[in-house]
Protein backbone atom coordinates (compact mmCIF):
# COMPACT_ATOMS: atom_id res chain seq x y z
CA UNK A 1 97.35 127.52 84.93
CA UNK A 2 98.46 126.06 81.77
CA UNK A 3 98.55 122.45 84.00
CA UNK A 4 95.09 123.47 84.54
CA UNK A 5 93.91 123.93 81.01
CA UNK A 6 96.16 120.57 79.82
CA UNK A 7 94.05 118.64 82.43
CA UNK A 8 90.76 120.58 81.25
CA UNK A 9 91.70 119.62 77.65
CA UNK A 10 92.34 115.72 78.36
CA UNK A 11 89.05 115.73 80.46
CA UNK A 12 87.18 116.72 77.91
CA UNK A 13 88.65 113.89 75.38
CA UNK A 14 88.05 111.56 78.09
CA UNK A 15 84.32 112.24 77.71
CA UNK A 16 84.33 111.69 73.81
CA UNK A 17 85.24 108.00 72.58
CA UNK A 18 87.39 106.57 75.37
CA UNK A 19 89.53 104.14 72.87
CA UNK A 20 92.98 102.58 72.42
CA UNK A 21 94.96 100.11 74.26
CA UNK A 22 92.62 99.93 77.37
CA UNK A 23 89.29 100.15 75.85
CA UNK A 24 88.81 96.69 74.20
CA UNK A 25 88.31 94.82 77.08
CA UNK A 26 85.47 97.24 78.27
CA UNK A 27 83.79 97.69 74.70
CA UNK A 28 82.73 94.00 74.62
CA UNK A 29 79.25 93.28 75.23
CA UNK A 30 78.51 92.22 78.65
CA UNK A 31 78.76 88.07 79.58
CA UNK A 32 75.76 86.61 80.07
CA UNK A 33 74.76 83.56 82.96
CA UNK A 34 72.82 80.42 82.50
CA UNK A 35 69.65 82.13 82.02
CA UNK A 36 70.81 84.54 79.90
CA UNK A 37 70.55 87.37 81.82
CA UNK A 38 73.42 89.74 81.44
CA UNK A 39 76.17 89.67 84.13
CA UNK A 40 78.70 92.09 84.97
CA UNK A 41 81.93 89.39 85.18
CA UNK A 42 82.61 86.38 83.00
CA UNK A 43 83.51 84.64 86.67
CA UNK A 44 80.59 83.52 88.66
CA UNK A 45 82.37 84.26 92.06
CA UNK A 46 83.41 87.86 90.94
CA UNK A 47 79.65 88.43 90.34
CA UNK A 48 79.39 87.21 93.72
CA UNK A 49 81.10 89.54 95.03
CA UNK A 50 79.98 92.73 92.95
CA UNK A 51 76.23 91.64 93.44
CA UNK A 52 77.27 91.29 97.75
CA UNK A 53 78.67 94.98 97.27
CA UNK A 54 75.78 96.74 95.91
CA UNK A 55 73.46 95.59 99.05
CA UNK A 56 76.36 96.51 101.31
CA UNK A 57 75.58 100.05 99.98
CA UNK A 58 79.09 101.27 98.98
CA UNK A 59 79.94 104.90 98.63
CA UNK A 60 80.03 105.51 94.59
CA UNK A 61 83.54 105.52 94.72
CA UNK A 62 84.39 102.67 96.82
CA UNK A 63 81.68 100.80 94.35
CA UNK A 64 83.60 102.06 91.68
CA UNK A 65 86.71 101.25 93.19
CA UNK A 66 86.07 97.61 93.80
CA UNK A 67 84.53 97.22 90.40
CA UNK A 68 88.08 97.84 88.36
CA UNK A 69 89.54 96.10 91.15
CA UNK A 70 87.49 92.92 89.78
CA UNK A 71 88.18 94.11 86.61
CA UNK A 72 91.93 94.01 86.88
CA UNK A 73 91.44 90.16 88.89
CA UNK A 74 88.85 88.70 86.12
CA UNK A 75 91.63 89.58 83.49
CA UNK A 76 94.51 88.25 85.37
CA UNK A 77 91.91 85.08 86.10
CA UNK A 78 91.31 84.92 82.10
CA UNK A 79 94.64 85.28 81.59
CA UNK A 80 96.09 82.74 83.98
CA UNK A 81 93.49 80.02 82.41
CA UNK A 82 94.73 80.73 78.86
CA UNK A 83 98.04 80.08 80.40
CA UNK A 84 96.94 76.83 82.37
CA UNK A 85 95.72 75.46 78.56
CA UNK A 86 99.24 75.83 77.92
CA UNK A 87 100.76 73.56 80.25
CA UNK A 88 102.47 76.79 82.24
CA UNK A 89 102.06 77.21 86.03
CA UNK A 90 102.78 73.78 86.77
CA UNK A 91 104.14 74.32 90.10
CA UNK A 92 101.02 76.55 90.87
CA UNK A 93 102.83 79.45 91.64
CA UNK A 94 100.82 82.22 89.67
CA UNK A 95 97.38 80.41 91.06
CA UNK A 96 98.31 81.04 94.82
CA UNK A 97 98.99 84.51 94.07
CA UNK A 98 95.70 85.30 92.32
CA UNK A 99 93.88 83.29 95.00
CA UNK A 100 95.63 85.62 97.25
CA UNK A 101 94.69 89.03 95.00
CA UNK A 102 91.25 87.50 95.46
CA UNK A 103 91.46 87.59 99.06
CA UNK A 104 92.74 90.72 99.29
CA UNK A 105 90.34 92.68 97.58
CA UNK A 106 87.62 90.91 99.85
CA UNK A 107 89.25 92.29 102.94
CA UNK A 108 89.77 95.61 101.42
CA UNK A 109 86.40 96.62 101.29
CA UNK A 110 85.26 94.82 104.21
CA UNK A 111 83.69 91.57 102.68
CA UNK A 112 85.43 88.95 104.06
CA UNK A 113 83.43 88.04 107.10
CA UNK A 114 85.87 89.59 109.62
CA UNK A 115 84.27 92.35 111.85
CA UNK A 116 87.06 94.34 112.55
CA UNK A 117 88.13 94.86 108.86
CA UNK A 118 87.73 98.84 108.77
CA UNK A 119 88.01 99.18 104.58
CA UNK A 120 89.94 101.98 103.16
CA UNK A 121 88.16 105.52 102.91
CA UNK A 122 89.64 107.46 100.17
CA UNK A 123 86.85 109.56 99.35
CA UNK A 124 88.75 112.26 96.98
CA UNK A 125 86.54 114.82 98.36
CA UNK A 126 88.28 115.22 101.43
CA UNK A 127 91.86 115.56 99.98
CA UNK A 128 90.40 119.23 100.13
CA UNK A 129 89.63 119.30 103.52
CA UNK A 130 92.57 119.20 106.20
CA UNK A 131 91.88 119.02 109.28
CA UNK A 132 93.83 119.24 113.11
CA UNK A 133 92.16 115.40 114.46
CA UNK A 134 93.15 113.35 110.69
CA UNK A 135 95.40 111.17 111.96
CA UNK A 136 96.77 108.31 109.71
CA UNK A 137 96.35 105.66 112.35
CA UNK A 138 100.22 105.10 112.43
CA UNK A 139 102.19 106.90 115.25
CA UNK A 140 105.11 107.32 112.89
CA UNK A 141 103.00 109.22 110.79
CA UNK A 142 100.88 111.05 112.90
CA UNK A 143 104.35 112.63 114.51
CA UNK A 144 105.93 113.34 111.03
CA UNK A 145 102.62 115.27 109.56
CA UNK A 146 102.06 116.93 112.76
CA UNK A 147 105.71 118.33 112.86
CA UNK A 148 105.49 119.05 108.95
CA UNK A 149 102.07 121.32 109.48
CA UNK A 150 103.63 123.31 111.76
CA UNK A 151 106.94 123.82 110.05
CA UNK A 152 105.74 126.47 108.10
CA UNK A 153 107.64 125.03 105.05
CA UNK A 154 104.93 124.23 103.19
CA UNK A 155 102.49 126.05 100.83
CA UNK A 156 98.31 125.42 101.41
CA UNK A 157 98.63 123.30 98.26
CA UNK A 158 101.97 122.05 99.03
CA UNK A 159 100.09 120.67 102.41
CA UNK A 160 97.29 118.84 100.13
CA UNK A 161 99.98 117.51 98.01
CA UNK A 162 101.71 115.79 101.54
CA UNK A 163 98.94 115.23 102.86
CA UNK A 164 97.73 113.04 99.64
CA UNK A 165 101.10 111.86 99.86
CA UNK A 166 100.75 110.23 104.01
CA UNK A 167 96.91 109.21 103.13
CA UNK A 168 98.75 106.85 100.20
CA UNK A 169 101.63 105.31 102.49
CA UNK A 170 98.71 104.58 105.00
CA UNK A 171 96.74 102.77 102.49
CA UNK A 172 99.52 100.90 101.62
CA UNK A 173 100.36 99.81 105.33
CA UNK A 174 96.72 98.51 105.20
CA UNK A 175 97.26 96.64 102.20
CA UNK A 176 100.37 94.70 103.80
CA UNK A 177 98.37 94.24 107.13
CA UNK A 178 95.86 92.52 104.58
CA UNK A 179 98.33 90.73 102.72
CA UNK A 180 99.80 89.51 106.23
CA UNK A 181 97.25 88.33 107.34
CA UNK A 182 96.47 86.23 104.27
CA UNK A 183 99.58 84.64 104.19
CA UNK A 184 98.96 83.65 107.71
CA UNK A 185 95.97 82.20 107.02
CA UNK A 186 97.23 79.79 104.36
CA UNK A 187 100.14 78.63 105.66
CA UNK A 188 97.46 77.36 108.67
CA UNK A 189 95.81 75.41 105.94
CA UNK A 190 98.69 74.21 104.26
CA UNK A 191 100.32 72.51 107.93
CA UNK A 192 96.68 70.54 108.10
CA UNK A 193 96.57 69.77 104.57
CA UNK A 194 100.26 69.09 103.29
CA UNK A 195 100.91 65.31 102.01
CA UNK A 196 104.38 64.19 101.24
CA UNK A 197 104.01 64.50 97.69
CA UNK A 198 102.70 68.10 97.41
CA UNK A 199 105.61 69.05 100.20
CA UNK A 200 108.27 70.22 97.65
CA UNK A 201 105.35 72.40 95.48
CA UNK A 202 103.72 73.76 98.86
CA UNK A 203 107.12 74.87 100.38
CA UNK A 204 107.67 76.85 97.10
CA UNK A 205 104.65 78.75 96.93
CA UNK A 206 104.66 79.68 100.75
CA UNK A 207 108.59 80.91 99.60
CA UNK A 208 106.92 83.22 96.88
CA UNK A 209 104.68 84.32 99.63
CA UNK A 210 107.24 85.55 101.85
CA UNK A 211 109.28 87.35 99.09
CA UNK A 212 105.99 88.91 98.26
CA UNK A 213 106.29 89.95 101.94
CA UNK A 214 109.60 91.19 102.08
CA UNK A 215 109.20 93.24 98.83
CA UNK A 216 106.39 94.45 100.14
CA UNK A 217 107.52 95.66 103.86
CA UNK A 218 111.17 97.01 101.48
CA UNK A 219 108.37 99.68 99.86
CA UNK A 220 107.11 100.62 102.71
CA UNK A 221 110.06 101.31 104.31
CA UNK A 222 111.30 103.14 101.44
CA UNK A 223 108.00 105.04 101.00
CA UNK A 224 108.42 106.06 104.77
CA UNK A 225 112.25 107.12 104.28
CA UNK A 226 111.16 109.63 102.02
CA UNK A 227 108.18 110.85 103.24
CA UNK A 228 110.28 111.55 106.09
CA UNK A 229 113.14 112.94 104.06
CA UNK A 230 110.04 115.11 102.57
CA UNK A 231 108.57 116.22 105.63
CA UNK A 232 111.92 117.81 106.66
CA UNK A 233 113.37 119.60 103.29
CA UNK A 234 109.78 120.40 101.49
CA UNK A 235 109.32 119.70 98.14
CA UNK A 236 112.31 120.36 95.19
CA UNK A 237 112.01 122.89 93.07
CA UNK A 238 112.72 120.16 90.27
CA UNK A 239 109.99 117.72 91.86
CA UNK A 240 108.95 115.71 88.78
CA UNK A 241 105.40 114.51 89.51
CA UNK A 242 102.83 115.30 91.90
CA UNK A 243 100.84 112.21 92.42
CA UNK A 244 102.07 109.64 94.78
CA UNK A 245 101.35 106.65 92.65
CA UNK A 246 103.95 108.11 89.87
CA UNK A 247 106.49 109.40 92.13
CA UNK A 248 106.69 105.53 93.64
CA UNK A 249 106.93 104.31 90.22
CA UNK A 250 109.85 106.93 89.60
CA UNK A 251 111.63 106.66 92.54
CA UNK A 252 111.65 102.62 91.86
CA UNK A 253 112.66 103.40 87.87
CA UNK A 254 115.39 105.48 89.67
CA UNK A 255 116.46 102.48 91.84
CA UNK A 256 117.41 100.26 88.93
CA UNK A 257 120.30 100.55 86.66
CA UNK A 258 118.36 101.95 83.49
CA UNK A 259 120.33 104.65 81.37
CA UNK A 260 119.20 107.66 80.86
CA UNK A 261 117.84 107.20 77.53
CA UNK A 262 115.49 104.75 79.48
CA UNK A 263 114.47 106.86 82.15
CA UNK A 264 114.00 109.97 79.83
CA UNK A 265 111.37 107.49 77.87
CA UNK A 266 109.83 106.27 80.92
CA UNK A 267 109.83 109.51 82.30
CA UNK A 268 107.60 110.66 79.52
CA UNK A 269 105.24 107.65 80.17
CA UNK A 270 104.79 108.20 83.46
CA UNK A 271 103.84 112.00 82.57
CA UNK A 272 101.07 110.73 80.64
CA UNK A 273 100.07 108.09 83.14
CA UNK A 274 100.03 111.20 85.59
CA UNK A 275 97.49 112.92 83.47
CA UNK A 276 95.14 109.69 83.36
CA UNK A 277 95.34 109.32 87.48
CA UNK A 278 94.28 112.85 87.64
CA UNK A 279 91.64 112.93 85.10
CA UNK A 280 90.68 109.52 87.04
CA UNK A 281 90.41 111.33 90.35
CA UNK A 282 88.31 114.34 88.89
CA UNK A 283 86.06 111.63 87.76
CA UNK A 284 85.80 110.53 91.62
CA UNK A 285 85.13 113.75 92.89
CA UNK A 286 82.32 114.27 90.46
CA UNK A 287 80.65 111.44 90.86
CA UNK A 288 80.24 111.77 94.59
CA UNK A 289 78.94 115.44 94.09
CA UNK A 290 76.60 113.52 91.41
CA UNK A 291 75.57 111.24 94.16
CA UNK A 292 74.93 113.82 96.70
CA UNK A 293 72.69 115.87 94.09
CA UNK A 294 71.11 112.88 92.72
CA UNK A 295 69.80 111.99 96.82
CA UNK A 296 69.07 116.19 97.08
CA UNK A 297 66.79 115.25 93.91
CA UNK A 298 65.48 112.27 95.54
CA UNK A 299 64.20 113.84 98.84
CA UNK A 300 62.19 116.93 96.83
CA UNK A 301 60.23 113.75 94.48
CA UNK A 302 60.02 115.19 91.61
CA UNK A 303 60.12 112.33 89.02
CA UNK A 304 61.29 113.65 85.84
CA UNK A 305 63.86 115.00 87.50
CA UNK A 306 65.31 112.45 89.61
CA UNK A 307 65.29 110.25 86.51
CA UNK A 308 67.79 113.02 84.51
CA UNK A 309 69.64 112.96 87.06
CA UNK A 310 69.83 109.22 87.87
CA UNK A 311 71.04 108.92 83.99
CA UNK A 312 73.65 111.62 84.33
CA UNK A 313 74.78 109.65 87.39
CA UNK A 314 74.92 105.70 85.79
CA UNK A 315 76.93 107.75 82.90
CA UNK A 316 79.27 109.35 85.23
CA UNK A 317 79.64 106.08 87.35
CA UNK A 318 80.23 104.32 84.56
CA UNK A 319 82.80 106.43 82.97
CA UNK A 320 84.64 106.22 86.20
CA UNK A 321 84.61 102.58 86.54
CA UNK A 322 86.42 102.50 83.23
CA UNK A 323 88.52 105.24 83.81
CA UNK A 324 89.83 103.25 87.44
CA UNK A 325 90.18 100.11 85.37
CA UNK A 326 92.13 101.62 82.49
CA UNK A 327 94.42 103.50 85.10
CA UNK A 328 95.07 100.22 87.14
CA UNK A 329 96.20 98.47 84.29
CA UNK A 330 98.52 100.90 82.83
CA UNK A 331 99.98 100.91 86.92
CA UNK A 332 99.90 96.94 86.45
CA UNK A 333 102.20 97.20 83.17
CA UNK A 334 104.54 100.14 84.35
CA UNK A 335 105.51 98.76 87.61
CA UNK A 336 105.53 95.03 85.80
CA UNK A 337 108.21 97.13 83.19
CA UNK A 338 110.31 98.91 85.96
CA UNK A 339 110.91 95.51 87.71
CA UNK A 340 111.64 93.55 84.62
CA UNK A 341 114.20 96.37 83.22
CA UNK A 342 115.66 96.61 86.67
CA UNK A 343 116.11 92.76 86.54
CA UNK A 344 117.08 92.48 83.26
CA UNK A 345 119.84 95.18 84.06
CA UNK A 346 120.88 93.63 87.46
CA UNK A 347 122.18 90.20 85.69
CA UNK A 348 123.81 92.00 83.16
């Protein structure tokens, strides 16, 4: 309960004046293009893409989804250019990646020309909703939750909790398939287009590529070791976090050789980061009950009201769109923090 009320209490700040270290970015005016009209990105081809979403029709939170997903990409874009300037990323290194971010979020939500891209559902609604055919599309996983539902370990909300839990490691198999797949793709282009000078510069990025790989596939199998490990023994009394974004972000804190001064400290941030993913996905759920209202609204025609209700929804889609961003990048900067620490402590 008093979870509850904490949560109630940061929700309602979050409505007030959303500032501090996130908020600067988002409190500039919007870019504007060549004829002055104002744009959502300061990239063209990220406008590209947001403009190619909204006549796709996107659920609201898949739209709002992909839009801090840009968010996160035009920064890193802005960023890397500011770096460029500088004479850094000489051997082209951090420009393959974000050309590969790019292409990842296009094949995430289905917009990179390939028909049998499914994009990820994670409508937060149905985190309520468990039901005997969900299946996580992963045999693996489909034998671990079935065996785990029937164990009778688990509470109704412990369930929701696991069942959040498989939906994320899912995702996150998608994400690699995606990333795989990339990969593949450009090392095609690089055998047809590779000249004896570029050779050494080429061979190193494709290098990065795999590592990015082989981190990548070490998570996973991780992720699945404990999920597994979970599925068996239930949750801890002592479990520290609840959301499965934090936990992976602990469990990888946990795998480094910080003291416990360190931990305790980024223990703490992570509690607050905690708070913001759960305010973020209240946000989610409201704006799709906004959405179905708003179409409820729609279909009876009444005019005055469909336009209250269309404001109270651009508010609420907005807010959310912020909210995803500001989350993201805090995720960015923790898991950028655990890995440098953890390096930093391994050469030691």
């Amino acid at each position: 309960k008093m979870r509850l009320q904490c949560l109630f209490a940061a929700l309602c700040l979050g409505v007030g004046v959303m500032a501090g270290k996130y908020s600067r970015e988002l409190n500039e005016p919007k870019p504007n293009d060549r004829d002055g009209q104002a744009v959502e990105f300061r990239i063209a081809k990220l406008n590209q893409v947001w403009e190619k979403a909204q006549r796709m029709q996107l659920s609201p939170v898949r739209q709002a989804e992909l839009h801090s997903d840009l968010k996160i990409q035009e920064k890193d874009e802005l960023q890397w250019k500011k770096m460029k300037v500088e004479g850094f990323d000489e051997n082209g290194e951090k420009e393959a990646q974000l050309r590969r971010n790019f292409h990842v979020i296009l094949a995430k939500y289905g917009m990179d020309g390939k028909r049998d891209t499914r994009p990820l559902e994670s409508n937060s609604l149905k985190d309520h909703d468990i039901k005997e055919e969900d299946a996580f599309e992963d045999p693996r996983l489909d034998k671990l939750w079935n065996k785990a539902k029937i164990s009778g370990k688990f509470s109704d909300e412990e369930l929701l909790n696991l069942k959040r839990e498989f939906q994320h490691h899912k995702d996150k198999i998608h994400e690699y398939n995606i990333l795989m797949d990339t990969v593949s793709r450009t090392e095609e282009i690089h055998k047809n287009v590779i000249s004896p000078l570029e050779g050494d510069t080429k061979e190193h990025v494709l290098q990065q590529k795999h590592t990015e790989l082989k981190h990548k596939m070490r998570d996973l199998n991780q992720g699945f070791e404990r999920l597994r490990k979970l599925s068996h023994e239930g949750f801890s009394e002592d479990s520290e976090f609840r959301e499965p974004r934090v936990i992976e972000l602990w469990e990888a804190a946990k795998r480094t050789n910080l003291s416990n001064d360190e931990l305790e400290s980024l223990k703490e941030e992570l509690r607050h980061f905690e708070t913001k993913v759960e305010k973020h996905s209240h946000y989610k759920e409201q704006l799709e009950l906004s959405h179905q209202k708003l179409q409820h609204v729609e279909a009876l025609g009444d005019k005055e009201h469909i336009k209250r209700n269309k404001e109270k929804y651009d508010t609420l889609a907005e807010k959310t769109r912020e909210m995803g961003y500001k989350m993201k990048k805090h995720m960015q900067d923790l898991s950028n923090k655990i890995s440098r620490q953890g390096l930093q402590h391994n050469e030691l």
